[in-house]
Protein backbone atom coordinates (compact mmCIF):
# COMPACT_ATOMS: atom_id res chain seq x y z
CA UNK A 1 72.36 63.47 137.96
CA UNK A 2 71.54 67.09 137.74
CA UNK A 3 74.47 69.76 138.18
CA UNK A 4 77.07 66.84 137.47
CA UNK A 5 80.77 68.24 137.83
CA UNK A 6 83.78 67.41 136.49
CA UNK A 7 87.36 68.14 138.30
CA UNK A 8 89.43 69.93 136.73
CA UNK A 9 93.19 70.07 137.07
CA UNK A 10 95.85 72.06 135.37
CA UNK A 11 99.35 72.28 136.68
CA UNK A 12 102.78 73.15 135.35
CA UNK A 13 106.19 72.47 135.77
CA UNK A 14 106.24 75.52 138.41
CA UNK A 15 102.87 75.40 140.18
CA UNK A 16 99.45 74.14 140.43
CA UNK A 17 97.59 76.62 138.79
CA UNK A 18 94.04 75.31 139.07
CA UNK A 19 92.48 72.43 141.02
CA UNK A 20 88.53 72.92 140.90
CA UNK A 21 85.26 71.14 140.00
CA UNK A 22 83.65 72.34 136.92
CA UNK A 23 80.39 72.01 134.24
CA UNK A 24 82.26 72.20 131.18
CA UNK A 25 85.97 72.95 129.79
CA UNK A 26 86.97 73.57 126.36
CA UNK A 27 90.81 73.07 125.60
CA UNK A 28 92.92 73.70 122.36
CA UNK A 29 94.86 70.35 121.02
CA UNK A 30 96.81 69.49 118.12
CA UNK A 31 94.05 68.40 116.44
CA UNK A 32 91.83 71.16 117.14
CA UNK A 33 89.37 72.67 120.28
CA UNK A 34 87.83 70.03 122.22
CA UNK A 35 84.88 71.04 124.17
CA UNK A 36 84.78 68.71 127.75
CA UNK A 37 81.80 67.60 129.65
CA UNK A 38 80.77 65.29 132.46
CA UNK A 39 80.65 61.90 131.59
CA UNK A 40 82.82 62.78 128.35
CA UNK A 41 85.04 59.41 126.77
CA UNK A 42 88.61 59.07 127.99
CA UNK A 43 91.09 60.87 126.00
CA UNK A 44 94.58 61.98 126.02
CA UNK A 45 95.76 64.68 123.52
CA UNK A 46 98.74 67.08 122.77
CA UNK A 47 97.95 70.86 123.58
CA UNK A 48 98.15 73.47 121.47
CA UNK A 49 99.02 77.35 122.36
CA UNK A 50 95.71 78.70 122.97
CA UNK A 51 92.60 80.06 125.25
CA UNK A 52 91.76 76.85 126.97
CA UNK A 53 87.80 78.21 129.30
CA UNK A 54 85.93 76.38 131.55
CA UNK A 55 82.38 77.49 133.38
CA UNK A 56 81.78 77.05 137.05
CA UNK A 57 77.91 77.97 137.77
CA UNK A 58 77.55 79.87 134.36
CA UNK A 59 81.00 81.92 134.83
CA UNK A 60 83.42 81.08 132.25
CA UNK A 61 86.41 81.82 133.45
CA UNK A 62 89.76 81.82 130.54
CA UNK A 63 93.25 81.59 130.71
CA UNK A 64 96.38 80.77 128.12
CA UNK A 65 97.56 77.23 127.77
CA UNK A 66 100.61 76.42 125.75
CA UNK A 67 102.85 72.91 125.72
CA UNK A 68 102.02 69.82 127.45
CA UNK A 69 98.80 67.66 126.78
CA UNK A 70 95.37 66.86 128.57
CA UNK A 71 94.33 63.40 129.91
CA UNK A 72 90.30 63.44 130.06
CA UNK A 73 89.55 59.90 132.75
CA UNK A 74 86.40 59.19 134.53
CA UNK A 75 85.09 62.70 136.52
CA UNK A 76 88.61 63.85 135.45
CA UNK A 77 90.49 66.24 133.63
CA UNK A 78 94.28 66.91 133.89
CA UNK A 79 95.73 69.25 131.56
CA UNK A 80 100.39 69.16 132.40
CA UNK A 81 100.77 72.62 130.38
CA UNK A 82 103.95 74.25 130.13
CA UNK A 83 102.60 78.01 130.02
CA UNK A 84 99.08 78.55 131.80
CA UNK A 85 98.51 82.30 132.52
CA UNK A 86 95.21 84.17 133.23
CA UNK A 87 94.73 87.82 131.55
CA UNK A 88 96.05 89.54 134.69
CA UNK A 89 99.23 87.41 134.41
CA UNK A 90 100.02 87.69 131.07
CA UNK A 91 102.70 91.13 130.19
CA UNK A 92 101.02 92.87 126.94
CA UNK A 93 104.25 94.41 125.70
CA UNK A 94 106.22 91.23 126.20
CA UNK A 95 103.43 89.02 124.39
CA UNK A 96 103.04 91.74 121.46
CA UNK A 97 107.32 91.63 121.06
CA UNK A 98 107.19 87.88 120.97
CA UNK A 99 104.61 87.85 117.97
CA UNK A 100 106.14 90.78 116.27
CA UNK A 101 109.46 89.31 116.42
CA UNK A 102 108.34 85.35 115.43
CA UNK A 103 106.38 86.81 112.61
CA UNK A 104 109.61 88.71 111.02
CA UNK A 105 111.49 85.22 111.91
CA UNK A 106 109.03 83.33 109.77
CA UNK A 107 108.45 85.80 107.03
CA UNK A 108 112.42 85.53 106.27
CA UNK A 109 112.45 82.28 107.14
CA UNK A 110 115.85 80.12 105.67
CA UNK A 111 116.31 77.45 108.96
CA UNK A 112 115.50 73.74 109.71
CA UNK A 113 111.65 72.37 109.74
CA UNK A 114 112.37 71.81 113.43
CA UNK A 115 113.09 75.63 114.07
CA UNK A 116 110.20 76.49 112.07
CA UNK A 117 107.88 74.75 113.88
CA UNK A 118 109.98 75.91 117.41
CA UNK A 119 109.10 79.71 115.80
CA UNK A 120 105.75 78.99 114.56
CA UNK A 121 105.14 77.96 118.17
CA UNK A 122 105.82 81.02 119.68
CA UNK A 123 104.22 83.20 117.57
CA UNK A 124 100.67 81.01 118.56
CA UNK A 125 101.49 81.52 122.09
CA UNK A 126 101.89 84.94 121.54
CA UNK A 127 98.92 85.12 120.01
CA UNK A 128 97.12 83.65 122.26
CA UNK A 129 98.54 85.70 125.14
CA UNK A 130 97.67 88.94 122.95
CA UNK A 131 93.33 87.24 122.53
CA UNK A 132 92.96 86.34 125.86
CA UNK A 133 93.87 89.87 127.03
CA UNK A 134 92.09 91.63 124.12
CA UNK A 135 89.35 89.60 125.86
CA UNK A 136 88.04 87.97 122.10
């Protein structure tokens, strides 16, 4: 079928933030970028902080995922995130304090495994906040 579509949902605990039909997604898990297309396998995977893009009628379109995981069905993708912000949503200082702050956390770092992962975690999302606004 030519110009095949794939719907694409991504909600979080606050709002729906996106409920559209798309050509192709690519989304940041655990165990690294998937890229999504119509007709792709079922799949469900824990999400990674990161720039999660998908491309209506050639326009790629990008916003910040972080928390949660995607479940990839049949003409279906739902990604439950707990952070999904577009550029215009995320605040630059706020993001750039967040990774300034995690990184001085982890390069004195003396805690738990758990709290360094907890830490290392929001120095990705900041991160990612800071690339999808720097527009790379």
């Amino acid at each position: 079928m030519i110009n095949e579509m794939i719907k694409l949902e991504i909600v979080t605990p606050e709002k729906r933030v996106l409920d559209e039909s798309v050509d192709a997604v690519t989304i940041p898990t655990e165990k690294g970028e998937i890229g999504i297309l119509p007709n792709h396998a079922p799949l469900i995977s824990t999400l990674k902080s990161g720039i999660l893009s998908y491309t209506i009628k050639g326009t790629t379109e990008k916003m910040v995922i972080s928390g949660g995981f995607v479940e990839v069905g049949t003409g279906k993708i739902s990604v439950l995130a707990d952070i999904a912000e577009t550029a215009d949503e995320v605040n630059v200082e706020t993001a750039r304090a967040e990774k300034e702050a995690a990184e001085k956390t982890l390069g004195a770092w003396s805690g738990t495994d758990e709290e360094f992962e907890a830490e290392r975690e929001r120095l990705e999302k900041a991160q990612a906040r800071l690339q999808l606004v720097s527009g790379r």
